[in-house]
PDB file of N, CA and C in Angstrom:
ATOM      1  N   UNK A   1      -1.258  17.661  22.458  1.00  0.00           N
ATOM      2  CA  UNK A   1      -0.873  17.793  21.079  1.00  0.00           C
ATOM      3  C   UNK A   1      -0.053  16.573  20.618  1.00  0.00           C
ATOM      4  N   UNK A   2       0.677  16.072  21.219  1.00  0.00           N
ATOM      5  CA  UNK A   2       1.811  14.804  21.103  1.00  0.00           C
ATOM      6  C   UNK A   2       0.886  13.634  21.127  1.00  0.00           C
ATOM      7  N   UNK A   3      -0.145  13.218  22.126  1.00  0.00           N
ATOM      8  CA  UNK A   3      -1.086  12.733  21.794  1.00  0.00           C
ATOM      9  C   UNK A   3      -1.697  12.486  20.967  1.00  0.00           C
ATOM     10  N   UNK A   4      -2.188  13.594  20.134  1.00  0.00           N
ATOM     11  CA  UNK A   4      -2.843  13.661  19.017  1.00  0.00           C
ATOM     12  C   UNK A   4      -2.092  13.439  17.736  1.00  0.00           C
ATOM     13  N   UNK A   5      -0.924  13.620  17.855  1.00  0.00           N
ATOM     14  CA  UNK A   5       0.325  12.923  16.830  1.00  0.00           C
ATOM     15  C   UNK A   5       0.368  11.730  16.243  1.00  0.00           C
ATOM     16  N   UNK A   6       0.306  11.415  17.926  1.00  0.00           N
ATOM     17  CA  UNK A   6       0.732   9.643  17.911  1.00  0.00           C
ATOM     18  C   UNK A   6      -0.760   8.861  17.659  1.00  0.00           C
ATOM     19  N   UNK A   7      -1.518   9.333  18.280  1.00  0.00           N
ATOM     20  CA  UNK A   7      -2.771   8.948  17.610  1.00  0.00           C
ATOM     21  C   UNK A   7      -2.999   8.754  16.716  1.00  0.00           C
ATOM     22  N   UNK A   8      -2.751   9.941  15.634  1.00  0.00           N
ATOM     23  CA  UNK A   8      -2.977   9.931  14.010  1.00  0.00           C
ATOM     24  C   UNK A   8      -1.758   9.221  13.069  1.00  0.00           C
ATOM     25  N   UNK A   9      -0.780   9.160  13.909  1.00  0.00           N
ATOM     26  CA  UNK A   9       0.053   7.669  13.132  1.00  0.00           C
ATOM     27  C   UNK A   9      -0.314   6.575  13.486  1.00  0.00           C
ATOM     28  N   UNK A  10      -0.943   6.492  14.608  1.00  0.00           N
ATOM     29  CA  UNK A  10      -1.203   4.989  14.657  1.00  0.00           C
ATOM     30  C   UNK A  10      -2.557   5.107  14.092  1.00  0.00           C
ATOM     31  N   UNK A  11      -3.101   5.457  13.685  1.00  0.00           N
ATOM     32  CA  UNK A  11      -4.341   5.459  12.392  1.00  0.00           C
ATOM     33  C   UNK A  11      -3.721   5.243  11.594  1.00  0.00           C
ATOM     34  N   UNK A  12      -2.398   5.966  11.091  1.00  0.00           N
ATOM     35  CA  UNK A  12      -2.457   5.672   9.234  1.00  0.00           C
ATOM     36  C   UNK A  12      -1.430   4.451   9.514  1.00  0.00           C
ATOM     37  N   UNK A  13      -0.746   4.049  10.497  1.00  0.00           N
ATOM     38  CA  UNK A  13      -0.533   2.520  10.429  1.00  0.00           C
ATOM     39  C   UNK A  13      -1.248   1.817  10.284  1.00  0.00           C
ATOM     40  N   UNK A  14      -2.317   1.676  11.096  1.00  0.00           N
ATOM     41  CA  UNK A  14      -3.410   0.848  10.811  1.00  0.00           C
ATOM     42  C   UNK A  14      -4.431   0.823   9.680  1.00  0.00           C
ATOM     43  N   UNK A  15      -3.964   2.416   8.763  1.00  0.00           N
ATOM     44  CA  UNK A  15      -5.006   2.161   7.731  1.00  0.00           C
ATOM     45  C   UNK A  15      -4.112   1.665   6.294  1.00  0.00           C
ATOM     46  N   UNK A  16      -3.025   1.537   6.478  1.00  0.00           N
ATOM     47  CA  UNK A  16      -1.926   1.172   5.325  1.00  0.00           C
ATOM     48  C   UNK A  16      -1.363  -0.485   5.885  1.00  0.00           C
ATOM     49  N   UNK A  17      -1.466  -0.481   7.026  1.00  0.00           N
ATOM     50  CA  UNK A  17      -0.628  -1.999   7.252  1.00  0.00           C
ATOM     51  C   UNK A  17      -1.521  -2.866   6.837  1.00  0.00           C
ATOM     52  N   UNK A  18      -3.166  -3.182   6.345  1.00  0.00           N
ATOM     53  CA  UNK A  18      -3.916  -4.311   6.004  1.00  0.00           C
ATOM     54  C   UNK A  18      -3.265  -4.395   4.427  1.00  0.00           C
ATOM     55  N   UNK A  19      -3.448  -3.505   3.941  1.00  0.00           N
ATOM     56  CA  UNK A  19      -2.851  -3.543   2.436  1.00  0.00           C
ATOM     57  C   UNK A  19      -1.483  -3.563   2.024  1.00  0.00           C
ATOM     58  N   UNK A  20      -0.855  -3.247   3.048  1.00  0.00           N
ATOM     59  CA  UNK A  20       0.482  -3.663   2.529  1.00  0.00           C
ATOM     60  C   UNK A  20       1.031  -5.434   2.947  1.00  0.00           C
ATOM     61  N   UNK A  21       0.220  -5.735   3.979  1.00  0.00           N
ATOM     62  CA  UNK A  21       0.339  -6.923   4.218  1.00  0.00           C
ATOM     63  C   UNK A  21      -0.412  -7.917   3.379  1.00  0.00           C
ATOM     64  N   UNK A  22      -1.211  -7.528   2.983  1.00  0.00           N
ATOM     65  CA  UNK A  22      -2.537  -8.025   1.075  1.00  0.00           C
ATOM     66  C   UNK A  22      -1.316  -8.249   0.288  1.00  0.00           C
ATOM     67  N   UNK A  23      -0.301  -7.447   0.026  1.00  0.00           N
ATOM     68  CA  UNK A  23       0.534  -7.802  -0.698  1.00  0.00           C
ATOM     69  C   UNK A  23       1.747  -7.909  -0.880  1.00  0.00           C
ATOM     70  N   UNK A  24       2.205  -8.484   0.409  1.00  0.00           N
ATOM     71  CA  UNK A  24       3.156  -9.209   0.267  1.00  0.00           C
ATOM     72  C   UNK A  24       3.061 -10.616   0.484  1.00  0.00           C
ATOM     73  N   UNK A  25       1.547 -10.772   0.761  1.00  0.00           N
ATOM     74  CA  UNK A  25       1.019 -12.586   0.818  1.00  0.00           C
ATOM     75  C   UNK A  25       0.705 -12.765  -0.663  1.00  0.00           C
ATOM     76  N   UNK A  26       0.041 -11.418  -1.299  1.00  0.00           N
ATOM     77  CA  UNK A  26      -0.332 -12.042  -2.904  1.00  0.00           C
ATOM     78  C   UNK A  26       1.274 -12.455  -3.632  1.00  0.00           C
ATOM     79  N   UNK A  27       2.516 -11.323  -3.601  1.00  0.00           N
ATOM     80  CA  UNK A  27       2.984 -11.443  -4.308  1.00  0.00           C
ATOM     81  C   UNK A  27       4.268 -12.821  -4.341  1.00  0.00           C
ATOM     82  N   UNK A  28       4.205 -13.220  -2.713  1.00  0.00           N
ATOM     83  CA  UNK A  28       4.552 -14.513  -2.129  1.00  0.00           C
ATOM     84  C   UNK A  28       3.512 -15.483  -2.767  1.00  0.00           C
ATOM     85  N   UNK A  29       2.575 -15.721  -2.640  1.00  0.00           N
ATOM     86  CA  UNK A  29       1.386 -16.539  -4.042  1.00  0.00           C
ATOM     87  C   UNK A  29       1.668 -16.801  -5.375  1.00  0.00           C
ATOM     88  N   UNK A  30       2.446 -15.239  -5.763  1.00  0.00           N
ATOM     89  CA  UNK A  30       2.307 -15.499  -7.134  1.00  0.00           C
ATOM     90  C   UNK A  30       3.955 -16.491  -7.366  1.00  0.00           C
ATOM     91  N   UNK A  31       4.720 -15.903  -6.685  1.00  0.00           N
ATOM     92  CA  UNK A  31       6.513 -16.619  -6.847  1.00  0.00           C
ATOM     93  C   UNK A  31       6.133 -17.941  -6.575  1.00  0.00           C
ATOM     94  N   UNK A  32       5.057 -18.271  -5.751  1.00  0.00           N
ATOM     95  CA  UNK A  32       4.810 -20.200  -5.636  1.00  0.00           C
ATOM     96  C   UNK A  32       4.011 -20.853  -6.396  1.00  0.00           C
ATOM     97  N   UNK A  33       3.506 -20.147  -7.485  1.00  0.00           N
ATOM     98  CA  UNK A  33       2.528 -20.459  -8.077  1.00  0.00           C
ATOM     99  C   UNK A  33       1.346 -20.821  -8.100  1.00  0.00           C
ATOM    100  N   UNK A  34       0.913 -20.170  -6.814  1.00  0.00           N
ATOM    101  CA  UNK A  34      -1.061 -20.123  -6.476  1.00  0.00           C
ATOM    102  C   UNK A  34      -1.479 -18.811  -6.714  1.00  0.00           C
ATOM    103  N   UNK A  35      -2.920 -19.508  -6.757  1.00  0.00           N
ATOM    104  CA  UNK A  35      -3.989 -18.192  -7.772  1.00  0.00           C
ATOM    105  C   UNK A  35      -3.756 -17.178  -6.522  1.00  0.00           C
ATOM    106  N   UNK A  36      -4.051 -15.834  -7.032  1.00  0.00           N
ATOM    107  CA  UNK A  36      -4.003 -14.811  -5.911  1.00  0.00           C
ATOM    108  C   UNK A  36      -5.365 -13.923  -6.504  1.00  0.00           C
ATOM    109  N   UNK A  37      -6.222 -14.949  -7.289  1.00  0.00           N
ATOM    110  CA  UNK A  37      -7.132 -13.815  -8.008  1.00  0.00           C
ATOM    111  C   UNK A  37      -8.363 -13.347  -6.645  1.00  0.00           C
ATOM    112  N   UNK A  38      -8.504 -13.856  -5.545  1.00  0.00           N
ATOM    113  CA  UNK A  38      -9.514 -13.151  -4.795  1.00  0.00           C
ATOM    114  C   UNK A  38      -8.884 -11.998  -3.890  1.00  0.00           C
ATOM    115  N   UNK A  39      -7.499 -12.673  -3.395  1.00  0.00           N
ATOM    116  CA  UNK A  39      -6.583 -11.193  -3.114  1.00  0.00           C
ATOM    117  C   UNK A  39      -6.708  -9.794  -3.783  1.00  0.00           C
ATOM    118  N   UNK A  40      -6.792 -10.017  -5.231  1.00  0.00           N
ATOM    119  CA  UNK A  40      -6.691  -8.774  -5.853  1.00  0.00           C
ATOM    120  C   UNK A  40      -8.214  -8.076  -6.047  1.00  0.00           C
ATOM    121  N   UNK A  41      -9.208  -8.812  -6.061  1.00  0.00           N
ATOM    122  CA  UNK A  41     -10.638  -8.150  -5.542  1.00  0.00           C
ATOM    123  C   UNK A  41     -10.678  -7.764  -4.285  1.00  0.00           C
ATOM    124  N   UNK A  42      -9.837  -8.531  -3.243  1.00  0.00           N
ATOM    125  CA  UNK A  42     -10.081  -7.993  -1.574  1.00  0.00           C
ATOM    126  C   UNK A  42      -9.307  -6.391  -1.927  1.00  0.00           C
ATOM    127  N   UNK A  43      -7.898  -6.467  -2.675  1.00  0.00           N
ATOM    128  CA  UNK A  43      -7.120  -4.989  -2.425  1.00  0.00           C
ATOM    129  C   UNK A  43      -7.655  -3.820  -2.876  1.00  0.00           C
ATOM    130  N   UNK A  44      -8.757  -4.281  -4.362  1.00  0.00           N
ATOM    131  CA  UNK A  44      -9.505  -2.849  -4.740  1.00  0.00           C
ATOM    132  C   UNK A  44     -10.075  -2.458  -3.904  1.00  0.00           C
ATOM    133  N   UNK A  45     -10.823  -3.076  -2.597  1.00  0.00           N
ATOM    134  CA  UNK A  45     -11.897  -2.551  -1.713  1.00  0.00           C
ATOM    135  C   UNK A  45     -11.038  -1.583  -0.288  1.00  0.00           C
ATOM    136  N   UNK A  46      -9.908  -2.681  -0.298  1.00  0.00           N
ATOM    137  CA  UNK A  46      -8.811  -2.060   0.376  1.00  0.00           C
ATOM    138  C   UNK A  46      -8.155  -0.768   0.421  1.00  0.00           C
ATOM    139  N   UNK A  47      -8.153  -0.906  -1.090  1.00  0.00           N
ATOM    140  CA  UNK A  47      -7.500   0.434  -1.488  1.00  0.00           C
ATOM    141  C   UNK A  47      -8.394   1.811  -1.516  1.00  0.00           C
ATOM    142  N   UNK A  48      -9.839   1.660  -1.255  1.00  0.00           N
ATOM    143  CA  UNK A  48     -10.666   2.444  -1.074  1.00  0.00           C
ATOM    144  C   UNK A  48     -10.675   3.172   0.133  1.00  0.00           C
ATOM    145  N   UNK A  49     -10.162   2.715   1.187  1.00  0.00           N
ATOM    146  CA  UNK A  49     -10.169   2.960   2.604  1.00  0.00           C
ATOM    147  C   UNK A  49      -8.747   3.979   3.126  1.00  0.00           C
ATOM    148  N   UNK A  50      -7.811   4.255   1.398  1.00  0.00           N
ATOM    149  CA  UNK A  50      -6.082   4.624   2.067  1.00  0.00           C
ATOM    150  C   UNK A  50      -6.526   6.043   1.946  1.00  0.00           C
ATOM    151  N   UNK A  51      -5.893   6.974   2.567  1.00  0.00           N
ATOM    152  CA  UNK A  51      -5.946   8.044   2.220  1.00  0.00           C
ATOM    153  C   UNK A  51      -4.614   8.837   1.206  1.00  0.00           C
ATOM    154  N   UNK A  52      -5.404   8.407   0.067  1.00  0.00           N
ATOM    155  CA  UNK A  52      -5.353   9.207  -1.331  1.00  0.00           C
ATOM    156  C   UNK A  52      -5.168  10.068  -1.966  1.00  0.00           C
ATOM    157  N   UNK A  53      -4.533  10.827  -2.507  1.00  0.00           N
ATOM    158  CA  UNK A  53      -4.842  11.535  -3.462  1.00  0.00           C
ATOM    159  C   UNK A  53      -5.837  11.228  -4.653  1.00  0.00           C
ATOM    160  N   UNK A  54      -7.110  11.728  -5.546  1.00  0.00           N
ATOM    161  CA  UNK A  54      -7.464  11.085  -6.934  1.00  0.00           C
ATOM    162  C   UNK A  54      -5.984  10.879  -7.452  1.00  0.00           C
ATOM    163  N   UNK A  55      -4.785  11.371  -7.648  1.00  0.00           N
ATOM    164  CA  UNK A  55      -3.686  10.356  -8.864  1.00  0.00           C
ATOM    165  C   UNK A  55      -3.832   9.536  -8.021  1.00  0.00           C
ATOM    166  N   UNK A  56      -3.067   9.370  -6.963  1.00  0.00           N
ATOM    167  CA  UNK A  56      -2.195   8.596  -6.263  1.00  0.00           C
ATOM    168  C   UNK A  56      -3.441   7.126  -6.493  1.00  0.00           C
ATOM    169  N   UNK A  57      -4.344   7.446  -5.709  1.00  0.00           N
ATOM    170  CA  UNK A  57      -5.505   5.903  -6.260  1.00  0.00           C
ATOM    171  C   UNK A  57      -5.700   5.625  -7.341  1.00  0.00           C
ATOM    172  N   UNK A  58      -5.791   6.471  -8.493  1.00  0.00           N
ATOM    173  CA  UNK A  58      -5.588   6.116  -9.715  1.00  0.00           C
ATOM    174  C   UNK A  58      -4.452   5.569 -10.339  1.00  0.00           C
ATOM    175  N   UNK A  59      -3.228   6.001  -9.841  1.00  0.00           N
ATOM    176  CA  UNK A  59      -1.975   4.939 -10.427  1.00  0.00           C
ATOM    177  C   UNK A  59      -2.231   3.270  -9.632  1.00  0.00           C
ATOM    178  N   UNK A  60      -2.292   4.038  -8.471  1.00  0.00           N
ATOM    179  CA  UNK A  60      -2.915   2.258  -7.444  1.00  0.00           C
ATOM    180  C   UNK A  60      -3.949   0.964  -8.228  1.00  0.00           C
ATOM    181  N   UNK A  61      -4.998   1.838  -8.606  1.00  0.00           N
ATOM    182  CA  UNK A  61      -5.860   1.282  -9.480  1.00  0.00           C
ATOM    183  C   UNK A  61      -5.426   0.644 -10.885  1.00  0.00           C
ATOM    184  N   UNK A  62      -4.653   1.565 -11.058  1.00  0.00           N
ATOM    185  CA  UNK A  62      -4.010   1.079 -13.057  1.00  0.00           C
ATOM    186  C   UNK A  62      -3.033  -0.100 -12.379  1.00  0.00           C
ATOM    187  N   UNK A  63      -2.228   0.257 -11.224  1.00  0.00           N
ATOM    188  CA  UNK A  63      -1.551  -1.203 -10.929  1.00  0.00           C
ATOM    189  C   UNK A  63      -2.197  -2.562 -10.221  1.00  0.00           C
ATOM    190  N   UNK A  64      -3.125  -2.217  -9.856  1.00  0.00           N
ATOM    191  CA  UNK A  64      -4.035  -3.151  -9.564  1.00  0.00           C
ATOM    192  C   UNK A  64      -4.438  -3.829 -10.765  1.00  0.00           C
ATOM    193  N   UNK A  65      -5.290  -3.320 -11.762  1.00  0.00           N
ATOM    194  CA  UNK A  65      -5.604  -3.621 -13.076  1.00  0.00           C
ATOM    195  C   UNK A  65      -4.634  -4.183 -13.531  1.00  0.00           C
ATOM    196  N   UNK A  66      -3.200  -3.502 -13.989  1.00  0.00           N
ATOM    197  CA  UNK A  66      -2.238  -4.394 -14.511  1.00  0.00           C
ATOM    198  C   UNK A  66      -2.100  -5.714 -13.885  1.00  0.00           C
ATOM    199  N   UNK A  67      -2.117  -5.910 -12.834  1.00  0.00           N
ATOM    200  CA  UNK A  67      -1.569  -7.116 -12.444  1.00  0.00           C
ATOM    201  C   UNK A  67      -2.671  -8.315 -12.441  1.00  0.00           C
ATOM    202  N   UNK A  68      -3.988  -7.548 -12.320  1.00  0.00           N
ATOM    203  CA  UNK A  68      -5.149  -8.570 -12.601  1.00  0.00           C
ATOM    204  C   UNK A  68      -4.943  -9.361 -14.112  1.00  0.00           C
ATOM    205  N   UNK A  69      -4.539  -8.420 -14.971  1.00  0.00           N
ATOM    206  CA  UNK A  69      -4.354  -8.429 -16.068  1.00  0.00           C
ATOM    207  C   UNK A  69      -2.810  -9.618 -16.484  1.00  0.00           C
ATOM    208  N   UNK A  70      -2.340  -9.226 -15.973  1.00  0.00           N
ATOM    209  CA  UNK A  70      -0.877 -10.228 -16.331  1.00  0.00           C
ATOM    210  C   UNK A  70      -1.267 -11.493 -15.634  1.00  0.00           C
ATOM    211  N   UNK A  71      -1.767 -11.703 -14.565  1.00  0.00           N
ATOM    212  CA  UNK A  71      -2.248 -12.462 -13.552  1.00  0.00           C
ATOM    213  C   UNK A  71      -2.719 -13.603 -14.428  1.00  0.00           C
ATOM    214  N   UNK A  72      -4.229 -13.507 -14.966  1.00  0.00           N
ATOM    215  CA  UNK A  72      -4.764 -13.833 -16.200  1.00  0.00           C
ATOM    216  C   UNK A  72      -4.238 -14.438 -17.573  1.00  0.00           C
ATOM    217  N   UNK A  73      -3.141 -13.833 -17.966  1.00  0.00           N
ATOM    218  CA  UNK A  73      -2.678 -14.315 -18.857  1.00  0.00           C
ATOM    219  C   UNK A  73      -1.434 -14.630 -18.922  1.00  0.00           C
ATOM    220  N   UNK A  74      -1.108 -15.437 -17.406  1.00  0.00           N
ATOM    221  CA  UNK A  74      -0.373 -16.125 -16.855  1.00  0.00           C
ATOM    222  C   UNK A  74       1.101 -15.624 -17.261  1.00  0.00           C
ATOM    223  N   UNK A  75       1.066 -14.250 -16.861  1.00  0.00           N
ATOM    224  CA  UNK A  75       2.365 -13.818 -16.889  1.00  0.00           C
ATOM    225  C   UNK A  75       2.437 -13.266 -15.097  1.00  0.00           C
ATOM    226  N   UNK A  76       2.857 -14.533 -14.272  1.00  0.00           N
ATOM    227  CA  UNK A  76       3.406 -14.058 -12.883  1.00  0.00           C
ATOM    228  C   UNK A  76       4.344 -12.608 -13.090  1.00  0.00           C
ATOM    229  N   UNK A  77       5.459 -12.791 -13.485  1.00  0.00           N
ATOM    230  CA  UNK A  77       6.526 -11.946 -13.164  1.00  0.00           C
ATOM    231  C   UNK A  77       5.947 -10.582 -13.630  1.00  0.00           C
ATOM    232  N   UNK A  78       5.563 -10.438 -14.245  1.00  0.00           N
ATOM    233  CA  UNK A  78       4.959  -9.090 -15.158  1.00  0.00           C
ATOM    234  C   UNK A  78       3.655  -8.640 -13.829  1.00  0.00           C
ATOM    235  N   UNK A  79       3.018  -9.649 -13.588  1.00  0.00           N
ATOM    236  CA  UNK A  79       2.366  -9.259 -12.214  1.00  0.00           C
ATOM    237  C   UNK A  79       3.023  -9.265 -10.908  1.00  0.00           C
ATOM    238  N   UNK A  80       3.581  -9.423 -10.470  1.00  0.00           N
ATOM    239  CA  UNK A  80       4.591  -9.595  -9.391  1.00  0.00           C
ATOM    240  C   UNK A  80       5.039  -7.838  -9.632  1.00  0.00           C
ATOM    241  N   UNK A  81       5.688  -7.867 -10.433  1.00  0.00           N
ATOM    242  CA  UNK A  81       6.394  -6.130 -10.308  1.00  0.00           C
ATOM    243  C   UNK A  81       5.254  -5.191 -10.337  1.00  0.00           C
ATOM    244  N   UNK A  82       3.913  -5.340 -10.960  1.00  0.00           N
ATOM    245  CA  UNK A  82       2.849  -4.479 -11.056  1.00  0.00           C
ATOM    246  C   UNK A  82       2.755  -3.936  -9.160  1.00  0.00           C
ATOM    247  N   UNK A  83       3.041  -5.319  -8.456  1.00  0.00           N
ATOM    248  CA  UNK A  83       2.455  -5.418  -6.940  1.00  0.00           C
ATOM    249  C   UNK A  83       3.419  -5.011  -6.020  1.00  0.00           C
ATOM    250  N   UNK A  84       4.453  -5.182  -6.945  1.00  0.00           N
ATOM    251  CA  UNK A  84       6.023  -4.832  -6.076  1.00  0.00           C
ATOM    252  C   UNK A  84       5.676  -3.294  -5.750  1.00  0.00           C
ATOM    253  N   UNK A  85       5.425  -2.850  -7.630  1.00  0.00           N
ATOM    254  CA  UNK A  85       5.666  -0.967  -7.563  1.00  0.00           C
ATOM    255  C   UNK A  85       4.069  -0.803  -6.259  1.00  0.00           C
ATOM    256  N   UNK A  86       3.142  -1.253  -6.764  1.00  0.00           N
ATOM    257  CA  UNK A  86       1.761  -0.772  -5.631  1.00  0.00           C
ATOM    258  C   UNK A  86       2.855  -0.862  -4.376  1.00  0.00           C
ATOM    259  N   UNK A  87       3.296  -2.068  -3.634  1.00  0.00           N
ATOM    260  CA  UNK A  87       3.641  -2.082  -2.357  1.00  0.00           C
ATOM    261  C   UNK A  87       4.701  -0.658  -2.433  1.00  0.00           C
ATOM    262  N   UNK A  88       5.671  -0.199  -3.023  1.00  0.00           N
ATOM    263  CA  UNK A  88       6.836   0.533  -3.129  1.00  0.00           C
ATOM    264  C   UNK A  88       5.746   2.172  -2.999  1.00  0.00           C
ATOM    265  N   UNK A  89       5.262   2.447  -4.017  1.00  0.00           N
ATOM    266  CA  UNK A  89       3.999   3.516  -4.000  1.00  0.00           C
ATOM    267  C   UNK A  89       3.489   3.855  -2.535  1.00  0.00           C
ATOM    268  N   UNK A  90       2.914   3.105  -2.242  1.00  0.00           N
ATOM    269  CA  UNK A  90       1.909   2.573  -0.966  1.00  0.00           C
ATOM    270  C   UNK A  90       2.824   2.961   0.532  1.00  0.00           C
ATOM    271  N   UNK A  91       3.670   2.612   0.483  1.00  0.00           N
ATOM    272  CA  UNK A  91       5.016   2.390   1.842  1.00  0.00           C
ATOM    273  C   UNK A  91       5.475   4.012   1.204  1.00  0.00           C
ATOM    274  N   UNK A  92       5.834   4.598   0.113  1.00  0.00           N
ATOM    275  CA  UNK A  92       6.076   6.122  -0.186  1.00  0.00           C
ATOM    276  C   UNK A  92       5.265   6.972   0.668  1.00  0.00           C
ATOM    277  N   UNK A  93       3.591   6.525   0.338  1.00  0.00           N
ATOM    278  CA  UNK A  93       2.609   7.568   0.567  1.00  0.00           C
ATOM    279  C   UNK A  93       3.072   7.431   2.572  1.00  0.00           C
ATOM    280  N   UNK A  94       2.669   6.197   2.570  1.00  0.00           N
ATOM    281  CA  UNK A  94       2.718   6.277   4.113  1.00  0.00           C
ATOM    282  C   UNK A  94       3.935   6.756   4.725  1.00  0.00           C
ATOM    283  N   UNK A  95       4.754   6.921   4.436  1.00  0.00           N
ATOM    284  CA  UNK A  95       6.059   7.678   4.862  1.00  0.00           C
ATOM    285  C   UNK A  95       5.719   8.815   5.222  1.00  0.00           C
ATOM    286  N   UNK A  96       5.827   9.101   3.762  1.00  0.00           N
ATOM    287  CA  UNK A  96       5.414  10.793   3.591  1.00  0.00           C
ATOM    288  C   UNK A  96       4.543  11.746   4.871  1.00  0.00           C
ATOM    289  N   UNK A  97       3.422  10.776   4.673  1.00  0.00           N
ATOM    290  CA  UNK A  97       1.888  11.213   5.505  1.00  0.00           C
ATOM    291  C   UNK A  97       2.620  11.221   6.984  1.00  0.00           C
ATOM    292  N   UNK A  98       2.820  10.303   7.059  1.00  0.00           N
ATOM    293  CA  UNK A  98       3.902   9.511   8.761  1.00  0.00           C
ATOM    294  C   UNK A  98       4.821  10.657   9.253  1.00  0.00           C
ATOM    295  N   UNK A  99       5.259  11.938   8.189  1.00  0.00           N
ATOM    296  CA  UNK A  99       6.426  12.335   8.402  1.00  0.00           C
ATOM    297  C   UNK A  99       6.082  14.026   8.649  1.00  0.00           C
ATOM    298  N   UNK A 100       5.130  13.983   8.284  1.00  0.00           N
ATOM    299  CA  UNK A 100       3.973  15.205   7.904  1.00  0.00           C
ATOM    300  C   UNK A 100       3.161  15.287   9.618  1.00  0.00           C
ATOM    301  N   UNK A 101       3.250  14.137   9.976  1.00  0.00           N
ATOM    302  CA  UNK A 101       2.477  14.287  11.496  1.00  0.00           C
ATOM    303  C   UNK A 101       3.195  13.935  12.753  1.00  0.00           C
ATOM    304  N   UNK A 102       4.693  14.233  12.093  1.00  0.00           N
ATOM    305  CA  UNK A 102       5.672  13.395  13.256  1.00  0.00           C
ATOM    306  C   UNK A 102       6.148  14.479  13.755  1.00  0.00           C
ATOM    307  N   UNK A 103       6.276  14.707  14.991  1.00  0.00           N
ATOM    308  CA  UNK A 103       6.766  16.044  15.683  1.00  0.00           C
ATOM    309  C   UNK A 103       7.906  16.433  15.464  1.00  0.00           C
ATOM    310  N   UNK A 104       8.873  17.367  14.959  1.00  0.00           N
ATOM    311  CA  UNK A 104       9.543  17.797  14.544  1.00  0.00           C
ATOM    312  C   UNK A 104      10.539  18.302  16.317  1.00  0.00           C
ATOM    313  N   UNK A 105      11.674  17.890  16.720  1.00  0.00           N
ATOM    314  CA  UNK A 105      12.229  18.271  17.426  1.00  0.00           C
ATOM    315  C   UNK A 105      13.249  19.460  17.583  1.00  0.00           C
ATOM    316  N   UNK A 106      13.345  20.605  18.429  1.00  0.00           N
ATOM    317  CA  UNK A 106      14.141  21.941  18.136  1.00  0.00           C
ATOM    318  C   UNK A 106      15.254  21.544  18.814  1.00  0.00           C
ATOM    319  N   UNK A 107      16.728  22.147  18.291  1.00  0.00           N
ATOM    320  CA  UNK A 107      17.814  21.924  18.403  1.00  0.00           C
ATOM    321  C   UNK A 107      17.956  22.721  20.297  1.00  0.00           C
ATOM    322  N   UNK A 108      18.651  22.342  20.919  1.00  0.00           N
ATOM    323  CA  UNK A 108      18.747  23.341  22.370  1.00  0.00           C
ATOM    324  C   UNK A 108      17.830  22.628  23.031  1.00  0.00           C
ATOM    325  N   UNK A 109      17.907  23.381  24.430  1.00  0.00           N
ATOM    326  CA  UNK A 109      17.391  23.107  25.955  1.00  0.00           C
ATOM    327  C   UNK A 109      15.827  22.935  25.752  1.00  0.00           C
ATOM    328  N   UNK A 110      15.440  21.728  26.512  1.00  0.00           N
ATOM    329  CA  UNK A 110      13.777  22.309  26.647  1.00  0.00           C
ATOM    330  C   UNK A 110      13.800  22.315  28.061  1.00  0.00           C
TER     331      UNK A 110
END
C-alpha cells in the first residue's frame, strides 16, 4: 500500500514538474527580454497531460491565453504575472493532489 503511495506521487511529480519547469524558463525569458512565444504553444500541449479538473484547465487555459496575449502586445509584465498566477495555481493543485495520497501517520505505538 505505501508503495503504491509513493508510486503515485512520484507520477504526479513527474506529471507537474515538466510544466512547472516550462515556466519558470518562460517567465525568466520574458524579465530578459526574449521571445517565449514557442514556450507558450509547448505549455498548452503540456497542460493537456495535468490532471485537472474542467475549471481548474480552464482557468490554466484563460492564463495561458492571457499571457499569449500580453506577450504580443508587448506588455512583458502583464504577461509575466499571467505565468506567475499559472505557476502559483499549478504548485496549489499539485500540493493538494500530493497531500490527498500522502500517508497520513497515527499518533501512538506501531
Amino acid at each position: 500500500m505505501i508503495t503504491e503511495q509513493k508510486q503515485h506521487a512520484t507520477s504526479l511529480q513527474d506529471m507537474f514538474a515538466p510544466m512547472l519547469k516550462l515556466l519558470t524558463k518562460l517567465t525568466q525569458q520574458l524579465r530578459e527580454g526574449l521571445s517565449g512565444n514557442t514556450e507558450l504553444e509547448d505549455m498548452r500541449f503540456l497542460l493537456e497531460t495535468l490532471p485537472l479538473t474542467t475549471e481548474q484547465f480552464g482557468l490554466a487555459t484563460n492564463r495561458i491565453q492571457n499571457a499569449y496575449r500580453y506577450f504580443k502586445a508587448s506588455e512583458r509584465g502583464a504577461a509575466r504575472w499571467e505565468l506567475d498566477a499559472l505557476r502559483q495555481q499549478l504548485k496549489n493543485q499539485f500540493d493538494l493532489q500530493n497531500a490527498e495520497h500522502t500517508p497520513h501517520r497515527r499518533g501512538g505505538r506501531v
